[in-house]
Every structure is written in structure tokens, then in C-alpha cells.
C-alpha atoms as a PDB file:
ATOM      1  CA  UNK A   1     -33.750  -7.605  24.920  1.00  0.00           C
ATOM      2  CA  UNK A   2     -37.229  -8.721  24.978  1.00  0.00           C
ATOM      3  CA  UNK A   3     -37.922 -12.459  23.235  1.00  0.00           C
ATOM      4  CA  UNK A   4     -40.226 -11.857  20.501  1.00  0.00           C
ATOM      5  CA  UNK A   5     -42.984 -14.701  19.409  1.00  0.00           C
ATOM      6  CA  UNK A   6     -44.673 -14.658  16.383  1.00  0.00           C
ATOM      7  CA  UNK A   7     -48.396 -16.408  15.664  1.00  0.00           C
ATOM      8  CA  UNK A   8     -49.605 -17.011  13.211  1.00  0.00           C
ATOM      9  CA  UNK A   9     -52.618 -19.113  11.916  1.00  0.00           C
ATOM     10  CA  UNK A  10     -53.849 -20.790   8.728  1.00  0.00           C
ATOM     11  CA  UNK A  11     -56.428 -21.101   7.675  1.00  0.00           C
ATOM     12  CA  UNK A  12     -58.044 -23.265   4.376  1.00  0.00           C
ATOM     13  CA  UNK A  13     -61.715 -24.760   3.510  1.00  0.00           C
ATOM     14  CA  UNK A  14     -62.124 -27.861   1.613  1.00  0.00           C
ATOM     15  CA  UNK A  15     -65.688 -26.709   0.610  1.00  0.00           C
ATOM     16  CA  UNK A  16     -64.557 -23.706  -1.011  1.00  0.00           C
ATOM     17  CA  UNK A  17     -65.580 -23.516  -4.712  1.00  0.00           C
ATOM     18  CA  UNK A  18     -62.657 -22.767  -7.137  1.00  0.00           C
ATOM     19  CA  UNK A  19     -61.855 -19.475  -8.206  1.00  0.00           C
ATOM     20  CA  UNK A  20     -60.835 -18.840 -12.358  1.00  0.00           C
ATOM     21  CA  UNK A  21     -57.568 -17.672 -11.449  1.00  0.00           C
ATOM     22  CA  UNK A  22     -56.751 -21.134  -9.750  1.00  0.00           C
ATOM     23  CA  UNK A  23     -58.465 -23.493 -12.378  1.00  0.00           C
ATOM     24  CA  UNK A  24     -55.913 -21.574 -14.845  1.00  0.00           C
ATOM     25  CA  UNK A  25     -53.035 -23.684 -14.995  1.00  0.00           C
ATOM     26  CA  UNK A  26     -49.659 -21.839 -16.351  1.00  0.00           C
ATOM     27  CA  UNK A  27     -47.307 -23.396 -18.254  1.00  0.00           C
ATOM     28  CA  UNK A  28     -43.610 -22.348 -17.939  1.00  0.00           C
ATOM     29  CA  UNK A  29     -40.584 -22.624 -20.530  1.00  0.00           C
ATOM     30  CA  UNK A  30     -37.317 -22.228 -20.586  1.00  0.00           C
ATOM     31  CA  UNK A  31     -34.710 -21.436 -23.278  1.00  0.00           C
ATOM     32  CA  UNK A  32     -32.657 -24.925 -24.845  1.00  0.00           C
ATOM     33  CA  UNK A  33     -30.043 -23.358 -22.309  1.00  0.00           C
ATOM     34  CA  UNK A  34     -32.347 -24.045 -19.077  1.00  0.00           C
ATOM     35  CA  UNK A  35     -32.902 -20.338 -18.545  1.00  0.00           C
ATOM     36  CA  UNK A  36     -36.453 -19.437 -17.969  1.00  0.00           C
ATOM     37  CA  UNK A  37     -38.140 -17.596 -20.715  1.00  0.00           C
ATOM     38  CA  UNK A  38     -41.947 -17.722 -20.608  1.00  0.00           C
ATOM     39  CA  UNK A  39     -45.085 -18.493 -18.432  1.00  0.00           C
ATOM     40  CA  UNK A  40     -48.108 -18.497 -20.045  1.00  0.00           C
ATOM     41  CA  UNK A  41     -51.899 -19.650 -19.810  1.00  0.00           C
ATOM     42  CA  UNK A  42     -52.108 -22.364 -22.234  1.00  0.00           C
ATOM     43  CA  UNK A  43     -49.901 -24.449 -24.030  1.00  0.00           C
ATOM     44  CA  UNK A  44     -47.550 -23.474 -26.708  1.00  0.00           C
ATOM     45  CA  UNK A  45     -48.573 -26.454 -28.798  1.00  0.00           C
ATOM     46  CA  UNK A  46     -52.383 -25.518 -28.433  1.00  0.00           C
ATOM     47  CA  UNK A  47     -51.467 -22.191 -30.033  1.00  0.00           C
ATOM     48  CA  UNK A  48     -51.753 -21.346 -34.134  1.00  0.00           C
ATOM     49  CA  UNK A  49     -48.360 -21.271 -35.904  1.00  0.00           C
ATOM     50  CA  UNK A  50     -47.269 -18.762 -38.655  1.00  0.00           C
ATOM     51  CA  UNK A  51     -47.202 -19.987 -41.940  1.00  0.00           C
ATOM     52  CA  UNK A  52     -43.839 -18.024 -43.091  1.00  0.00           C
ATOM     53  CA  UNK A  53     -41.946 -19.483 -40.812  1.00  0.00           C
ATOM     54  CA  UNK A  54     -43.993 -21.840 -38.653  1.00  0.00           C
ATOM     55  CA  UNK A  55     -43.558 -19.337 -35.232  1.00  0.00           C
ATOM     56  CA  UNK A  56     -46.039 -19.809 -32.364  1.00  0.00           C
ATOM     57  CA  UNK A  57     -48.502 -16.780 -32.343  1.00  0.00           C
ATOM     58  CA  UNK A  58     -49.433 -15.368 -29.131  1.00  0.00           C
ATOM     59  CA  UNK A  59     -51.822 -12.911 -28.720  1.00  0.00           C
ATOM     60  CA  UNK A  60     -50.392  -9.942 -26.735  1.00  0.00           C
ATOM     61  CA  UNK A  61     -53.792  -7.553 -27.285  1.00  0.00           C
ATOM     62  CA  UNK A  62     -57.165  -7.820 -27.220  1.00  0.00           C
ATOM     63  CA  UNK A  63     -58.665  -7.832 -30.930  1.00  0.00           C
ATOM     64  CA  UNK A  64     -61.500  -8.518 -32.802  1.00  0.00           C
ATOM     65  CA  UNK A  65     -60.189 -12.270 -32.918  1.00  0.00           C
ATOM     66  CA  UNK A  66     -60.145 -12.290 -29.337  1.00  0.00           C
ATOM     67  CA  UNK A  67     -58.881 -12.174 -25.667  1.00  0.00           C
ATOM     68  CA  UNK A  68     -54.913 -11.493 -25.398  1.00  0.00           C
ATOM     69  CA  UNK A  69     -53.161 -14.592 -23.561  1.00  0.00           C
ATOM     70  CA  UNK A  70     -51.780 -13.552 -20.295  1.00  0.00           C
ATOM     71  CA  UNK A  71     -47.998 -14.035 -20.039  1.00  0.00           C
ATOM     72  CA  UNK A  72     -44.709 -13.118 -18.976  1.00  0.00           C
ATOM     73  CA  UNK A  73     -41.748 -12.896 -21.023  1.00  0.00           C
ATOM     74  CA  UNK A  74     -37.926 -13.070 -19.404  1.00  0.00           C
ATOM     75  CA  UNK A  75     -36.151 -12.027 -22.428  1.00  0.00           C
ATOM     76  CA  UNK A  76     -33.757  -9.408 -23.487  1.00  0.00           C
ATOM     77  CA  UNK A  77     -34.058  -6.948 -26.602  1.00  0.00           C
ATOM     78  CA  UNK A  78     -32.207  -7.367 -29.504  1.00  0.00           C
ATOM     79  CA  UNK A  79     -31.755  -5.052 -31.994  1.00  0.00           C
ATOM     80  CA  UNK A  80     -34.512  -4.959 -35.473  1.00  0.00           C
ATOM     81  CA  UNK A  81     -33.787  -7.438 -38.074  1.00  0.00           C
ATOM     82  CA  UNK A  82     -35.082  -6.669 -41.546  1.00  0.00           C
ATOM     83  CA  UNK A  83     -36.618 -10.083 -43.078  1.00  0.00           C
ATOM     84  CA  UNK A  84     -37.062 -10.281 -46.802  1.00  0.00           C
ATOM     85  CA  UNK A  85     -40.021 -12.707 -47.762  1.00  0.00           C
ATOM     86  CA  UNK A  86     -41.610 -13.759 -51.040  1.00  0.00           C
ATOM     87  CA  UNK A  87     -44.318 -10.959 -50.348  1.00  0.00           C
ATOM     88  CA  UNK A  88     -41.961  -8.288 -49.422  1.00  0.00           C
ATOM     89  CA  UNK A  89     -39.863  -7.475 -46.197  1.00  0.00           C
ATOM     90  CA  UNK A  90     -40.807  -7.579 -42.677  1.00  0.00           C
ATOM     91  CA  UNK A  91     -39.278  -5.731 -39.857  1.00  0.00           C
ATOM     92  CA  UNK A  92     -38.685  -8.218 -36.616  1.00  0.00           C
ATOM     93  CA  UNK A  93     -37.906  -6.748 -33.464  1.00  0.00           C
ATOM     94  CA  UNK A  94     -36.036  -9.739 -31.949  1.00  0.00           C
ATOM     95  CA  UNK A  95     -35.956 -11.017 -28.046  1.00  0.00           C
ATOM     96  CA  UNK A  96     -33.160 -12.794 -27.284  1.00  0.00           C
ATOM     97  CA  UNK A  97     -32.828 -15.006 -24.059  1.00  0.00           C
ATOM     98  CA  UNK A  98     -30.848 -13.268 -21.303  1.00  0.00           C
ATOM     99  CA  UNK A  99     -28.126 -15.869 -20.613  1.00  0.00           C
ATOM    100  CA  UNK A 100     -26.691 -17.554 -23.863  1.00  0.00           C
ATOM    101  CA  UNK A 101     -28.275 -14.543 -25.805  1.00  0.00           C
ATOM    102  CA  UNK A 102     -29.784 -17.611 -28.821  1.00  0.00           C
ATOM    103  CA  UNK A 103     -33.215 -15.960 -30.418  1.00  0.00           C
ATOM    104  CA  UNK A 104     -36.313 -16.555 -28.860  1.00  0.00           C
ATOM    105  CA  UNK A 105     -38.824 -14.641 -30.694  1.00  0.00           C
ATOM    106  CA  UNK A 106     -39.934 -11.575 -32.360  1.00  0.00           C
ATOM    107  CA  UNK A 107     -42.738  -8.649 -32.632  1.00  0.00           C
ATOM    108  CA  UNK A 108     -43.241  -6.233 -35.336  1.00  0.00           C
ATOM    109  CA  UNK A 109     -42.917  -3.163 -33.016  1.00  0.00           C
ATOM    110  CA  UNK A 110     -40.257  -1.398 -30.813  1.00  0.00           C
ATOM    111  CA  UNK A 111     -40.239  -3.186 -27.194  1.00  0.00           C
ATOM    112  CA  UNK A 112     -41.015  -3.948 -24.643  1.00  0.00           C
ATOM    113  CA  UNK A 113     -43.315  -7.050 -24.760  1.00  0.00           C
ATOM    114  CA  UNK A 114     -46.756  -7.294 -25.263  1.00  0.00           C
ATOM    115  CA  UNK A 115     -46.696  -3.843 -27.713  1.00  0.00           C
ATOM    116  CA  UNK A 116     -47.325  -5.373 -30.327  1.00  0.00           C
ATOM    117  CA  UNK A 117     -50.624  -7.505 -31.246  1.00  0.00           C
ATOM    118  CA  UNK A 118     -48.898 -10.535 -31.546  1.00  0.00           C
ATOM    119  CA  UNK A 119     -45.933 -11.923 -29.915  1.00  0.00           C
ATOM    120  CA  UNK A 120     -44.216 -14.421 -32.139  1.00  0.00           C
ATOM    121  CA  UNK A 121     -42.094 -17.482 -30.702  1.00  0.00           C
ATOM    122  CA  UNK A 122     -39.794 -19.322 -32.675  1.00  0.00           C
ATOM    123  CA  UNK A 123     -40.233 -22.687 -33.619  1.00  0.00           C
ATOM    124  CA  UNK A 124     -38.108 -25.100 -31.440  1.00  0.00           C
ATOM    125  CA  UNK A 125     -36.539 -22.330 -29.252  1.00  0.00           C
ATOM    126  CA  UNK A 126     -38.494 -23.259 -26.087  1.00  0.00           C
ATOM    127  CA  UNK A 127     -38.913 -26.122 -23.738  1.00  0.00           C
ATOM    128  CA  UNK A 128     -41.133 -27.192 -20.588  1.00  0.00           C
ATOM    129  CA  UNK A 129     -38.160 -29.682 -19.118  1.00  0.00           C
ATOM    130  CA  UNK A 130     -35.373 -27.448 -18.169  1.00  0.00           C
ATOM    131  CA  UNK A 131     -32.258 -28.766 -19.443  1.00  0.00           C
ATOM    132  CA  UNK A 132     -34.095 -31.001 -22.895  1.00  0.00           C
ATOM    133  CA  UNK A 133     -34.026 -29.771 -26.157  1.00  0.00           C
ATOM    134  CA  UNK A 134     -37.688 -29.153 -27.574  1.00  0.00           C
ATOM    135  CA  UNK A 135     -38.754 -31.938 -30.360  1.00  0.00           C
ATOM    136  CA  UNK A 136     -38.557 -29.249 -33.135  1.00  0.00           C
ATOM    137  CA  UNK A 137     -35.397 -27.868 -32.103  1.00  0.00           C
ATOM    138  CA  UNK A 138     -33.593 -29.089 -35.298  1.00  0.00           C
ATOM    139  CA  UNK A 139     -36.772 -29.252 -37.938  1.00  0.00           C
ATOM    140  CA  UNK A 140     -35.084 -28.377 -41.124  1.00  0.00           C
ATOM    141  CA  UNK A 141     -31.390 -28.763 -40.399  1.00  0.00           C
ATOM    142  CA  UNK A 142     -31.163 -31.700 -42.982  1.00  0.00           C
ATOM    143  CA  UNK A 143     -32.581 -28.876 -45.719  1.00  0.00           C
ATOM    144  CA  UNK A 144     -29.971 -26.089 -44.708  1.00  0.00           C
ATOM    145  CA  UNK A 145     -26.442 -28.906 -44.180  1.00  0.00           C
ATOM    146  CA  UNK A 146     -27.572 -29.280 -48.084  1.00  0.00           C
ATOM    147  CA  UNK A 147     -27.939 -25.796 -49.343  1.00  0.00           C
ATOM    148  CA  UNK A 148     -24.581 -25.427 -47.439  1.00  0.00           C
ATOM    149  CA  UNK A 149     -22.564 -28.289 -49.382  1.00  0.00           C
END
């Protein structure tokens, strides 16, 4: 048999200007298991939060509020959840993560991802250090161990 050699050469420039796509930094998180869950353009804490239930919006479509945030979501579908509010009910079409199966977030039509014009992630299910809880991960605890006594 012949001896095959490979070459190869790289190549860079230090004087090249910077392109959009590499100025964009993306952020990745990962569920409170260490699974990852989401890369995204910007910073989950830089995004709005829902008042009814203080979930991270993400916009999955352009609107007339703006550009949609480019992302990728590594989650598994769950089935619909009807949610009865103060206002009336809401149909939430859950994601779950796809090793410990805990809730991630929702969207308010059929998957898969990014159908919807929002993608909404709940509050203290995500983290950028693998393997630490998120800060929020128990807001509100104290409030439900007393409804439960």
C-alpha cells in the first residue's frame, strides 16, 4: 500500500476587520442538571420577563417590536398544560429538558421551537456554569412551604 501524506495550510490575517457574526458573542445554558439546553445571542438577564409569572421572553419571530433572537433550543416536548390565570386560561405547550425531564419553558403553540412568537423560559430553570444552580432557582419557595402547612 502506498503511504499517504496529507498538507495542509493555514492561513489567518491579523489586519482583517471583524465580521458581525464573530463580534456576536453566544451565550450557552444548561439545565440545573448540567445538560445543555440553550445558546443564544444575548444574555438571558438582558431579556424582558413576563409579568404572570416572571418567565424570560425570547423573541422567536420577527414582529413589529422587532428582530427575533437567534437561538437553539435542546429540549424535548411535553405535552399542553392548560394554565388558569386571573384573566382567564392560557394554553402552554411545555419543553422539558431531555435528561432529568424538569420544565424548561413554554410557547403558546404546537412544537417545534421557534413557532410561536415568543419562546418563554422559566424563571430559575437555566444556568451558564454547568453543574450550579441559577440564583433564582428557589425565588418563592418560602411562599409555597407556607401555603403547604
Amino acid at each position: 500500500m502506498p503511504k499517504v501524506i496529507s498538507r495542509s495550510a493555514v492561513s489567518s490575517s491579523t489586519d482583517a476587520q471583524p465580521t458581525a457574526s464573530s463580534a456576536t458573542a453566544l451565550r450557552v445554558y444548561y439545565c440545573i442538571c448540567g445538560e445543555f439546553i440553550l445558546v443564544i445571542d444575548k444574555a438571558l438577564a438582558s431579556l424582558p420577563r413576563r409579568k404572570t409569572d416572571g418567565a424570560i421572553i425570547v423573541r422567536s419571530q420577527d414582529n413589529d417590536e422587532g428582530k427575533a433572537r437567534v437561538f437553539k433550543l435542546n429540549a424535548t416536548s411535553g405535552e399542553p398544560v392548560l394554565v388558569e390565570r386571573a384573566q382567564g386560561h392560557e394554553r402552554q405547550y411545555r419543553f422539558t429538558c431531555p435528561r432529568c425531564t424538569l420544565p424548561i419553558g413554554y410557547q403558546s403553540t404546537p412544537p417545534p421551537p421557534k413557532s410561536a412568537p415568543y419562546l418563554y423560559i422559566l424563571k430559575g430553570a437555566l444556568t451558564q456554569a454547568q453543574g450550579q444552580l441559577p440564583v433564582d432557582a428557589f425565588d418563592g419557595e418560602d411562599a409555597v412551604q407556607g401555603q403547604q402547612s
